[in-house]
PDB file of N, CA and C in Angstrom:
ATOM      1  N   UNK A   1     -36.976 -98.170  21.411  1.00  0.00           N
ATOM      2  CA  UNK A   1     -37.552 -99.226  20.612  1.00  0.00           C
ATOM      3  C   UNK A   1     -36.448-100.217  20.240  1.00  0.00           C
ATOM      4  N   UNK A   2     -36.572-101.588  20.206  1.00  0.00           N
ATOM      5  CA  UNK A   2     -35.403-102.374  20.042  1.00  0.00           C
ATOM      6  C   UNK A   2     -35.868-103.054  19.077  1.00  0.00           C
ATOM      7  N   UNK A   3     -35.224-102.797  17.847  1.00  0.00           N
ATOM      8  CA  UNK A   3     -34.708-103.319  16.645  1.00  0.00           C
ATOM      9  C   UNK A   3     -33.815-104.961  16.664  1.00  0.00           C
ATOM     10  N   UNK A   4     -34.549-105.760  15.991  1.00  0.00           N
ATOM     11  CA  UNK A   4     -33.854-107.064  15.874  1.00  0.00           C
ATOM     12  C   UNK A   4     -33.097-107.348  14.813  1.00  0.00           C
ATOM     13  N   UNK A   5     -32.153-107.722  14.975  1.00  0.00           N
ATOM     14  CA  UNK A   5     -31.779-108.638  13.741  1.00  0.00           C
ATOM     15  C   UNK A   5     -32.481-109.269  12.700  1.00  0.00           C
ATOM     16  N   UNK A   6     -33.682-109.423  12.976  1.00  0.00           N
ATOM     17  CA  UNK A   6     -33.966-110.007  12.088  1.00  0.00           C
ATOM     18  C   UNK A   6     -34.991-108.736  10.730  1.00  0.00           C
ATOM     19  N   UNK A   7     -35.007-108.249  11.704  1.00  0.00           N
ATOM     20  CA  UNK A   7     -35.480-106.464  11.043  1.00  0.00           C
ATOM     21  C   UNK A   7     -34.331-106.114  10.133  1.00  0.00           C
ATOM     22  N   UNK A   8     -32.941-105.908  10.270  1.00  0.00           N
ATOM     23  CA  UNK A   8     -32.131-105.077  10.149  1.00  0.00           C
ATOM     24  C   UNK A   8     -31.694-106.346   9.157  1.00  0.00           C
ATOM     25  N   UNK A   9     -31.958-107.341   8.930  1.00  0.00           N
ATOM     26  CA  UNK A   9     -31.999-108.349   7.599  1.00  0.00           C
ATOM     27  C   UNK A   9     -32.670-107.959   6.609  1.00  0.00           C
ATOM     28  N   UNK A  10     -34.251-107.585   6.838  1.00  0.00           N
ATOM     29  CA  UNK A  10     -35.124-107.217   6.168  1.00  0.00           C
ATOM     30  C   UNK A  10     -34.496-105.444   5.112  1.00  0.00           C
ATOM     31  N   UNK A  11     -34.234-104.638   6.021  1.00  0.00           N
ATOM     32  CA  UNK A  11     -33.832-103.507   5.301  1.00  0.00           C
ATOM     33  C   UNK A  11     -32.682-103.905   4.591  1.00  0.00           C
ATOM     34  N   UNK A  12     -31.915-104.339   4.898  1.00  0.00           N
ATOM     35  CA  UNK A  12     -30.190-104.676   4.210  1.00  0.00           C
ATOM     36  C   UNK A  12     -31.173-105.160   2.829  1.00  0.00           C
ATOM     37  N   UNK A  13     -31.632-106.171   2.641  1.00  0.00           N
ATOM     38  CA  UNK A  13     -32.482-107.132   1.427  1.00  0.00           C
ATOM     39  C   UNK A  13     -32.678-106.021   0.573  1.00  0.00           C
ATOM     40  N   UNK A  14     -33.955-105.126   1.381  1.00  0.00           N
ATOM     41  CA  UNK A  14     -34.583-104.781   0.755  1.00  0.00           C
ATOM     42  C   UNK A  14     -33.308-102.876  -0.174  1.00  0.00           C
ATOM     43  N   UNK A  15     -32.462-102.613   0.512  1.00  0.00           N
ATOM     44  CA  UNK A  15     -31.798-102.106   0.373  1.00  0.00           C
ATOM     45  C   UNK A  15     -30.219-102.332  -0.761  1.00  0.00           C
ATOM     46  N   UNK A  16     -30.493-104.480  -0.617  1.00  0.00           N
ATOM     47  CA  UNK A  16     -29.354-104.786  -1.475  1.00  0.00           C
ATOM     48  C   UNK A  16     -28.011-104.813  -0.890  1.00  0.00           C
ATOM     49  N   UNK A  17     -28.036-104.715   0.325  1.00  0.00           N
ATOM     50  CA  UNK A  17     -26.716-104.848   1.023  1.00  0.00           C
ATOM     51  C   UNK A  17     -26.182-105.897   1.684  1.00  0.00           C
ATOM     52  N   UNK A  18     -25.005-106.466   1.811  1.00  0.00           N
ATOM     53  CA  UNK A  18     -24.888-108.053   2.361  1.00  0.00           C
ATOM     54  C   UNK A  18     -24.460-107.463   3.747  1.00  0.00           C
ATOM     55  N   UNK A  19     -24.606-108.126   4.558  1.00  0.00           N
ATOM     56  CA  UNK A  19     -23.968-107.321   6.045  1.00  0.00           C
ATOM     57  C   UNK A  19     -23.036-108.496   6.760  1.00  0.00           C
ATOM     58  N   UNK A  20     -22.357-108.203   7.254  1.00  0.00           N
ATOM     59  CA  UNK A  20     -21.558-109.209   8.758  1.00  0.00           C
ATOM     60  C   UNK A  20     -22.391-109.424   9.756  1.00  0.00           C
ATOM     61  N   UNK A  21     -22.586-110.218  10.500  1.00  0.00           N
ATOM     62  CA  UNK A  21     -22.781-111.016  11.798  1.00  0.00           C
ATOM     63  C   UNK A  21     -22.771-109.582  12.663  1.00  0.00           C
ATOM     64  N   UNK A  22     -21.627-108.723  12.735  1.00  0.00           N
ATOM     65  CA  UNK A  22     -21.266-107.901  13.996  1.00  0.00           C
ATOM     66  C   UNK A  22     -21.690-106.087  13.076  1.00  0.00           C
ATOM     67  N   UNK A  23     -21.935-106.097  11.627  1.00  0.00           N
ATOM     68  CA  UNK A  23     -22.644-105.046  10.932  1.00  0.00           C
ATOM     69  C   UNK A  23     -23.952-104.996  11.369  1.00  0.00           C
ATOM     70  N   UNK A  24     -24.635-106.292  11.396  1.00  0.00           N
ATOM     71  CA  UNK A  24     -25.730-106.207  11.839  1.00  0.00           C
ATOM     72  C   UNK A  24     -26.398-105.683  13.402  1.00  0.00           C
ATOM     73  N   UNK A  25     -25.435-106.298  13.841  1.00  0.00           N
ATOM     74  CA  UNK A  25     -25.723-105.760  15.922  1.00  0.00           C
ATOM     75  C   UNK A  25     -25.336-104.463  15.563  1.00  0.00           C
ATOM     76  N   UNK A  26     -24.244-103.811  15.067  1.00  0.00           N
ATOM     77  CA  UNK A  26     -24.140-102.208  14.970  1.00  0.00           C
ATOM     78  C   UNK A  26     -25.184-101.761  14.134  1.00  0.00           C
ATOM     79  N   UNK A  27     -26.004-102.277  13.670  1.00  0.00           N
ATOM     80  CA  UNK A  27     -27.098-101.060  12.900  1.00  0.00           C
ATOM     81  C   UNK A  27     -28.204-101.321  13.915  1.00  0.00           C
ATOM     82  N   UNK A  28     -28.315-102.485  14.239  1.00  0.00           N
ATOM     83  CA  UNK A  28     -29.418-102.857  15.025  1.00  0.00           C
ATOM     84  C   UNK A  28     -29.622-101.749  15.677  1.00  0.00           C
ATOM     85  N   UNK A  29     -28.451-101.669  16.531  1.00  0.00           N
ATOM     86  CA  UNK A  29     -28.136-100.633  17.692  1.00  0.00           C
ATOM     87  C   UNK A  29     -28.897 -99.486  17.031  1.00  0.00           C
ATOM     88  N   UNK A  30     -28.084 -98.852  16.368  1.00  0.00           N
ATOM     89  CA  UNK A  30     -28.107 -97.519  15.613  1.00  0.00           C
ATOM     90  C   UNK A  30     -29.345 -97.219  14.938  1.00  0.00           C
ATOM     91  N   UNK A  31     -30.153 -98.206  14.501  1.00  0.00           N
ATOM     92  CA  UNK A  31     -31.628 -97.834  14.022  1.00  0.00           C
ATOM     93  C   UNK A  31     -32.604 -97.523  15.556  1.00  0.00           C
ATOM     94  N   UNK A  32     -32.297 -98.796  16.362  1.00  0.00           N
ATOM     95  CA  UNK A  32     -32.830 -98.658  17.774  1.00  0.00           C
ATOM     96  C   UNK A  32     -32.895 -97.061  18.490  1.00  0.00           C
ATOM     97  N   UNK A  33     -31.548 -96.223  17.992  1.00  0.00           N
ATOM     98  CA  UNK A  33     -31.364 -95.261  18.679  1.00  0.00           C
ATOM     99  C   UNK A  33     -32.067 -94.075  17.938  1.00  0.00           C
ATOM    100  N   UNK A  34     -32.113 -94.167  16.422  1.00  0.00           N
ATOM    101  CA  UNK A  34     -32.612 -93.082  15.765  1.00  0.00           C
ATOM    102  C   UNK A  34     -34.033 -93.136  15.795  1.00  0.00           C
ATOM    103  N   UNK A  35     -34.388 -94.428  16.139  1.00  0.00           N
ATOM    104  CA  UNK A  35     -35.944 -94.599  16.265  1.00  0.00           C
ATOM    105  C   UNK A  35     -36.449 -93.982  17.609  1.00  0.00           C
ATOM    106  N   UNK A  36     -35.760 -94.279  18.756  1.00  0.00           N
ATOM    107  CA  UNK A  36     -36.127 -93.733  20.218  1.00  0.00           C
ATOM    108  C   UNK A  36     -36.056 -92.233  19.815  1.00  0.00           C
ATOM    109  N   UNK A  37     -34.871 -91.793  19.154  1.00  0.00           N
ATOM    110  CA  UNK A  37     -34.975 -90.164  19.241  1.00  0.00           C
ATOM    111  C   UNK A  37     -36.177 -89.458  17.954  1.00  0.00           C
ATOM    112  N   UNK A  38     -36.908 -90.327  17.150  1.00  0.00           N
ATOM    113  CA  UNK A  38     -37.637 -89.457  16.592  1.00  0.00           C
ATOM    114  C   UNK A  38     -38.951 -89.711  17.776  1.00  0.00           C
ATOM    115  N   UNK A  39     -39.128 -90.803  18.688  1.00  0.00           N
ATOM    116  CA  UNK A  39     -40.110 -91.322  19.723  1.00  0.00           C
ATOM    117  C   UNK A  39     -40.414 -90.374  20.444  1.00  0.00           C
ATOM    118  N   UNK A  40     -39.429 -89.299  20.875  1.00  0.00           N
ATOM    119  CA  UNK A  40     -38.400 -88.244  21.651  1.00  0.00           C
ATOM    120  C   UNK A  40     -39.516 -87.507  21.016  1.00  0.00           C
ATOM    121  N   UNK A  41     -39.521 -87.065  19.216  1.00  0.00           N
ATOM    122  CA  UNK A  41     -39.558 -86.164  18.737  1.00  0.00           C
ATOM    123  C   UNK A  41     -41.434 -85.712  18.870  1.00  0.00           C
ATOM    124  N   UNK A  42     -41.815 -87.305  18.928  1.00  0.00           N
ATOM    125  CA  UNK A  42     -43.079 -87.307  18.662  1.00  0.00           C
ATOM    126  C   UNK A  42     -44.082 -86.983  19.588  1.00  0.00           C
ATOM    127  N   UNK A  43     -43.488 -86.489  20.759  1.00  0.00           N
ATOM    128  CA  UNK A  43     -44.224 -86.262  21.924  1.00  0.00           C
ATOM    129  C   UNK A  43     -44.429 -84.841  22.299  1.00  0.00           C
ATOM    130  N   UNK A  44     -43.608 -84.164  20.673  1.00  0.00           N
ATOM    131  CA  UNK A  44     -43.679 -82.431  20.904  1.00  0.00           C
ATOM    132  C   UNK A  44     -44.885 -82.434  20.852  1.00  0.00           C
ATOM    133  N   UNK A  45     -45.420 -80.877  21.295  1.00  0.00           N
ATOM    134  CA  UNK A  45     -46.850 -80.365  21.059  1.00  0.00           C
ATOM    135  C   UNK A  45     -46.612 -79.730  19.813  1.00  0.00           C
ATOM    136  N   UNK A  46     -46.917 -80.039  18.646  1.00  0.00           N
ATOM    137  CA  UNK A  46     -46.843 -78.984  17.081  1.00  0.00           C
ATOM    138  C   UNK A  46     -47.928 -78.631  16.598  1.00  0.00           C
ATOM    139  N   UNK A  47     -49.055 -78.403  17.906  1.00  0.00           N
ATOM    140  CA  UNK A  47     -50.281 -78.230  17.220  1.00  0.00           C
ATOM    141  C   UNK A  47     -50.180 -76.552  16.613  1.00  0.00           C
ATOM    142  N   UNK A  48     -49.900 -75.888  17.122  1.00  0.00           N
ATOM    143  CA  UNK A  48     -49.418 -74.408  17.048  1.00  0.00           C
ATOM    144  C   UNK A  48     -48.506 -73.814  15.341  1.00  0.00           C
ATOM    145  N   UNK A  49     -47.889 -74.496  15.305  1.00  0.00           N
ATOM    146  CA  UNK A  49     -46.826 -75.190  14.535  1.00  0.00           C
ATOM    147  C   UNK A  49     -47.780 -75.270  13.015  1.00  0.00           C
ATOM    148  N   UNK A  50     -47.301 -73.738  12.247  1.00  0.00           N
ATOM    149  CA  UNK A  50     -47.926 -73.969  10.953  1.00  0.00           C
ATOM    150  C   UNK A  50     -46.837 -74.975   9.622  1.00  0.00           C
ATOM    151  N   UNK A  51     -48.199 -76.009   9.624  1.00  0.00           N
ATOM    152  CA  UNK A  51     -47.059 -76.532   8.539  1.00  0.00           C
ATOM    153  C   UNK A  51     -46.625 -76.220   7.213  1.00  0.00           C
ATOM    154  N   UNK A  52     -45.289 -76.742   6.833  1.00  0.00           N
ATOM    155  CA  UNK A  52     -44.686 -75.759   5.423  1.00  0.00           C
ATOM    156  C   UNK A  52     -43.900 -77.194   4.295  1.00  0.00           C
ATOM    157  N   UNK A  53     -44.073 -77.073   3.460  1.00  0.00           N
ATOM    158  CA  UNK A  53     -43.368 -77.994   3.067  1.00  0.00           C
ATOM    159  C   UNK A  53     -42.129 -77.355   2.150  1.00  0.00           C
ATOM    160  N   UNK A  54     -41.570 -76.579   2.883  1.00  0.00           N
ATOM    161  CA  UNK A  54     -40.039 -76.099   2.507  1.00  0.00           C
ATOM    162  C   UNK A  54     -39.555 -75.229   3.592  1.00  0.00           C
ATOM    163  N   UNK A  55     -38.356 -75.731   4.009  1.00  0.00           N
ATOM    164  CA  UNK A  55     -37.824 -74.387   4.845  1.00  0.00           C
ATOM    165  C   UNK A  55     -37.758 -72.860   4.855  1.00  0.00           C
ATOM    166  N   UNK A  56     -37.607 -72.626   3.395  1.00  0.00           N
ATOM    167  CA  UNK A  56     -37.702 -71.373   3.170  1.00  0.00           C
ATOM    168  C   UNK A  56     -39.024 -70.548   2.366  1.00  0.00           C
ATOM    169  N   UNK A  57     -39.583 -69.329   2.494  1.00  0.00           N
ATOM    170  CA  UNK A  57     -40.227 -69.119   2.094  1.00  0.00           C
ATOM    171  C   UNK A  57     -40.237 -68.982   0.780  1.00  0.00           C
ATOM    172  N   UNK A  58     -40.580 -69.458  -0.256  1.00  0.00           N
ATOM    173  CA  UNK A  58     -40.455 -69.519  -1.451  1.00  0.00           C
ATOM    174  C   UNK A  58     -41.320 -70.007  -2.570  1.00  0.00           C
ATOM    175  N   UNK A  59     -41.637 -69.055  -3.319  1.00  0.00           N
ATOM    176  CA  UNK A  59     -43.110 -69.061  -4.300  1.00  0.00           C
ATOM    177  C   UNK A  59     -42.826 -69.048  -6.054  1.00  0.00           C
ATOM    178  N   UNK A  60     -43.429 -69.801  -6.424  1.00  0.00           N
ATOM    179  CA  UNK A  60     -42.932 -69.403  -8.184  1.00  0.00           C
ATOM    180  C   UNK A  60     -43.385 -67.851  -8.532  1.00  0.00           C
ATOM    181  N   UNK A  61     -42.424 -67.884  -9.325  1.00  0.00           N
ATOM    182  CA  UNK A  61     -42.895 -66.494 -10.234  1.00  0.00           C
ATOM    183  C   UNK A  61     -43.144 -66.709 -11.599  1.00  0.00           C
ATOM    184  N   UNK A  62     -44.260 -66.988 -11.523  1.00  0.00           N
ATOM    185  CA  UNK A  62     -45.009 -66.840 -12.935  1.00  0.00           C
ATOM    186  C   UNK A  62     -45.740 -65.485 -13.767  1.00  0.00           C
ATOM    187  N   UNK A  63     -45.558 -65.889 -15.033  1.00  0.00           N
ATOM    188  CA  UNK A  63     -46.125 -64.522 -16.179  1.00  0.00           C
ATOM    189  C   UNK A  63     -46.812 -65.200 -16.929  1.00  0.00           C
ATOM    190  N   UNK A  64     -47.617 -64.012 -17.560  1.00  0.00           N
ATOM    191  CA  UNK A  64     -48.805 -64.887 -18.487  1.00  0.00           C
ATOM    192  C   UNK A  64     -47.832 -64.750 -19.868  1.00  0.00           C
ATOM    193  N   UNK A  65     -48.148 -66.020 -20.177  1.00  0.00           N
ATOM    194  CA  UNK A  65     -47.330 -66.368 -21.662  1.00  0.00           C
ATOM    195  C   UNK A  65     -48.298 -65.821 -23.291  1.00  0.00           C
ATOM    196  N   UNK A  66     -47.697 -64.333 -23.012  1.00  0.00           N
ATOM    197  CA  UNK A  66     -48.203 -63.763 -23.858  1.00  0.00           C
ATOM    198  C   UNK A  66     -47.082 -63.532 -25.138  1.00  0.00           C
ATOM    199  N   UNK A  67     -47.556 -63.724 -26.423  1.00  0.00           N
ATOM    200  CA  UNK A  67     -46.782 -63.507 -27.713  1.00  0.00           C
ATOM    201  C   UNK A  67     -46.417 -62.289 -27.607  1.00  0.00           C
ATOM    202  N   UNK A  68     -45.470 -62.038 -28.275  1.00  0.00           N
ATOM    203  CA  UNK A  68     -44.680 -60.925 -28.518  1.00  0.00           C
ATOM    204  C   UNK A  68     -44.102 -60.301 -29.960  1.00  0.00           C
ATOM    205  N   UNK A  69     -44.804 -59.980 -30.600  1.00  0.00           N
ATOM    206  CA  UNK A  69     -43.821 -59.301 -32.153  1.00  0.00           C
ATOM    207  C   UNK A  69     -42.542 -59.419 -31.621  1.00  0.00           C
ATOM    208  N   UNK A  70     -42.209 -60.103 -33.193  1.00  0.00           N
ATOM    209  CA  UNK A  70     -40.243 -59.901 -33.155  1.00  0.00           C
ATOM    210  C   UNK A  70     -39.720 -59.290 -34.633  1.00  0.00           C
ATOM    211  N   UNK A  71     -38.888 -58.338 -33.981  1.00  0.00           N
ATOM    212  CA  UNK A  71     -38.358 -58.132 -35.785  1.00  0.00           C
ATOM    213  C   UNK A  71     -37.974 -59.354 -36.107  1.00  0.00           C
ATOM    214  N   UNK A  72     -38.466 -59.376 -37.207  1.00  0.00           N
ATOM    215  CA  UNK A  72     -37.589 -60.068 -38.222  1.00  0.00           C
ATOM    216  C   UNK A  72     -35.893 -59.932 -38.832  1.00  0.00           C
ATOM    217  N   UNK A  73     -35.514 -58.916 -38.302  1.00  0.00           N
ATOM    218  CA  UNK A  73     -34.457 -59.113 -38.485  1.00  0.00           C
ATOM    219  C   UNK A  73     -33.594 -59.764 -37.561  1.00  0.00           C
ATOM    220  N   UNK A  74     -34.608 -59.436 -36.307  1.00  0.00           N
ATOM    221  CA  UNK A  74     -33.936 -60.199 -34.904  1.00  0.00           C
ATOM    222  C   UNK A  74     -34.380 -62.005 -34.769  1.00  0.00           C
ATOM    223  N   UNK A  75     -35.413 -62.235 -35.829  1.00  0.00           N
ATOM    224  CA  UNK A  75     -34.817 -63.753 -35.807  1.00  0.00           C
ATOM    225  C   UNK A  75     -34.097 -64.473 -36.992  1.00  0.00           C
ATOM    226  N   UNK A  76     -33.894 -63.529 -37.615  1.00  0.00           N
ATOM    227  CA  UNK A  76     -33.208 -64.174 -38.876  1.00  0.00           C
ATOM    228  C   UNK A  76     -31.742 -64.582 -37.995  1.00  0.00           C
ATOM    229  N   UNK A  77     -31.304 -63.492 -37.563  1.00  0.00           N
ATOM    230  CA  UNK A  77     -29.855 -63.389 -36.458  1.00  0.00           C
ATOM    231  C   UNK A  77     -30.133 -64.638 -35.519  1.00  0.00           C
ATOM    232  N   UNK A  78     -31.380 -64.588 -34.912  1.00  0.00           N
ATOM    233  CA  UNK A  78     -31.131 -65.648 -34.078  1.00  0.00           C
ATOM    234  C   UNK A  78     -30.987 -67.402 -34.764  1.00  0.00           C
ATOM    235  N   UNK A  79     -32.080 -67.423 -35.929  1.00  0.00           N
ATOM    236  CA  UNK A  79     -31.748 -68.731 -36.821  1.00  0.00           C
ATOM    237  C   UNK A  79     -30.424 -68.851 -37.534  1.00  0.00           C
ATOM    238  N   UNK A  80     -29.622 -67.479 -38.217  1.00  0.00           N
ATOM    239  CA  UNK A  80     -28.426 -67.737 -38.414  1.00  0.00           C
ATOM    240  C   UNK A  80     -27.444 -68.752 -37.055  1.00  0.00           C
ATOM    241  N   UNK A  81     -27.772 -68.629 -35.854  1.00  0.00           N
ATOM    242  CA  UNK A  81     -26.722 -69.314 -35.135  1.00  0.00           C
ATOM    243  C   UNK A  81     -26.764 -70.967 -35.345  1.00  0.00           C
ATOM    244  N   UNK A  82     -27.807 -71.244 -35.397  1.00  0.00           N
ATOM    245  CA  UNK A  82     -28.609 -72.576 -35.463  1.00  0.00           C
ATOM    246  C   UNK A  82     -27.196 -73.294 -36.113  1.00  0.00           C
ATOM    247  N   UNK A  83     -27.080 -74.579 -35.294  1.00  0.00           N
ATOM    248  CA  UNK A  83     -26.205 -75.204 -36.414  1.00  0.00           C
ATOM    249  C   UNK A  83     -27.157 -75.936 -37.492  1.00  0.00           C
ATOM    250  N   UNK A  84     -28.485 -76.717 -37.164  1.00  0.00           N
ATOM    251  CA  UNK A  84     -28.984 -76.570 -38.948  1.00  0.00           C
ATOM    252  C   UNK A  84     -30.512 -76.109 -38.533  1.00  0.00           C
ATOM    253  N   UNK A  85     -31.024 -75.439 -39.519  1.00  0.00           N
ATOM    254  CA  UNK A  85     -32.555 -74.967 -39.463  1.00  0.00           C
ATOM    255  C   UNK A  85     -33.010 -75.339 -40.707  1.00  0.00           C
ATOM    256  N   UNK A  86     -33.988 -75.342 -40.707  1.00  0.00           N
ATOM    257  CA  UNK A  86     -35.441 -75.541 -41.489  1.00  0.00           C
ATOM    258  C   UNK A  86     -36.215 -74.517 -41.800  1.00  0.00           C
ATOM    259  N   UNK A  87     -36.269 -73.852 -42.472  1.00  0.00           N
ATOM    260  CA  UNK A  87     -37.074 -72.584 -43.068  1.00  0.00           C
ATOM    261  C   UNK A  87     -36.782 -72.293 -41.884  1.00  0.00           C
ATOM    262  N   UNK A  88     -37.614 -71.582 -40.621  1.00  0.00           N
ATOM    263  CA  UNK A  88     -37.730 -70.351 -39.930  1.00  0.00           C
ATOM    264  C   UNK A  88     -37.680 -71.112 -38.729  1.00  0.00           C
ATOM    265  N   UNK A  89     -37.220 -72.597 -38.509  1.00  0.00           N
ATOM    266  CA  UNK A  89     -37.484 -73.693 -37.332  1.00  0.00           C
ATOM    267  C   UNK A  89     -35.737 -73.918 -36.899  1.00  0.00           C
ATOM    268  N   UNK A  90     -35.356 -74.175 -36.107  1.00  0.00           N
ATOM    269  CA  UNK A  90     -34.358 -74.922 -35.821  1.00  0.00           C
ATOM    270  C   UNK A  90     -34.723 -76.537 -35.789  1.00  0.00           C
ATOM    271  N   UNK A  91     -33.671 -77.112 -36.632  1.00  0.00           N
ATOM    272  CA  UNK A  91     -33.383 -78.458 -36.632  1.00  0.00           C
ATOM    273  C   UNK A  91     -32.609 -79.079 -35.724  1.00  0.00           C
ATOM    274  N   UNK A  92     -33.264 -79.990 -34.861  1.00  0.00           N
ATOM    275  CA  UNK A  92     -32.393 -80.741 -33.804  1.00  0.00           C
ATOM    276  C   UNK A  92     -32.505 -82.291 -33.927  1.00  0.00           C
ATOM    277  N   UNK A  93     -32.005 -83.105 -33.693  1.00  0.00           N
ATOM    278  CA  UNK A  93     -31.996 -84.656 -33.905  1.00  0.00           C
ATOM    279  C   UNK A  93     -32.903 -85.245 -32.984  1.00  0.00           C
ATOM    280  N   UNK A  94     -32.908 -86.298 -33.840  1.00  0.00           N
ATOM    281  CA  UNK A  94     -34.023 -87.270 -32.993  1.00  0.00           C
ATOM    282  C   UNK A  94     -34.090 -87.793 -31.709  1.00  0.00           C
ATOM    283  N   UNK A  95     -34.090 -87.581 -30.421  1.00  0.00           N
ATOM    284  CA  UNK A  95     -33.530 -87.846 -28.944  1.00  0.00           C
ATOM    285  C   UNK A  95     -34.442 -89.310 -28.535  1.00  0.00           C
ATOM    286  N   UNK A  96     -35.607 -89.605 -29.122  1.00  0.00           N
ATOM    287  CA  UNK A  96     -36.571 -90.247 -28.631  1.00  0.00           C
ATOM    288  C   UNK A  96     -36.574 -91.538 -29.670  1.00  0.00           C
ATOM    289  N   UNK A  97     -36.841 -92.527 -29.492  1.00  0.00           N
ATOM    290  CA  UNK A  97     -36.846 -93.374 -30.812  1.00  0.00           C
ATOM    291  C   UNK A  97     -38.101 -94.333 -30.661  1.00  0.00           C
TER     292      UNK A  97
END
């Protein structure tokens, strides 16, 4: 597929990049070539070919968000760390305005 100059203007723009006279014939080129090889790509048969949208197999692990009794002595310990709390809350600053 042959990529023009005047294409490879359009992405630079739209990308924000100023290019040279002779930047431009080298991408020209170089888009020309990555475009033929996905052209390449597109002529596989992938009907077979289950699709995945991650390389690896990989699933959340979720739990049901069930309450839990806590001693009380085990959150008093944990609000003692707090640098400031509020009765039985931790106090954190305002992030949002």
């Amino acid at each position: 597929m042959e990529i023009t100059v005047k294409e490879v203007d359009y992405v630079a723009r739209l990308a924000r990049l100023k290019l040279s006279g002779q930047e431009k014939d080298v991408f020209a080129g170089q888009m020309a070539s990555i475009l033929g090889y996905i052209g390449q790509l597109n002529t596989l048969d992938t009907t077979v070919v289950t699709p995945t949208s991650h390389a690896l197999n990989v699933s959340n692990v979720m739990r049901d968000d069930v309450v839990r009794s806590t001693d009380l002595r085990q959150r008093e310990q944990l609000l003692d760390n707090a640098p400031e709390r509020d009765g039985d809350f931790f106090r954190v600053k305002k992030v949002i305005e």
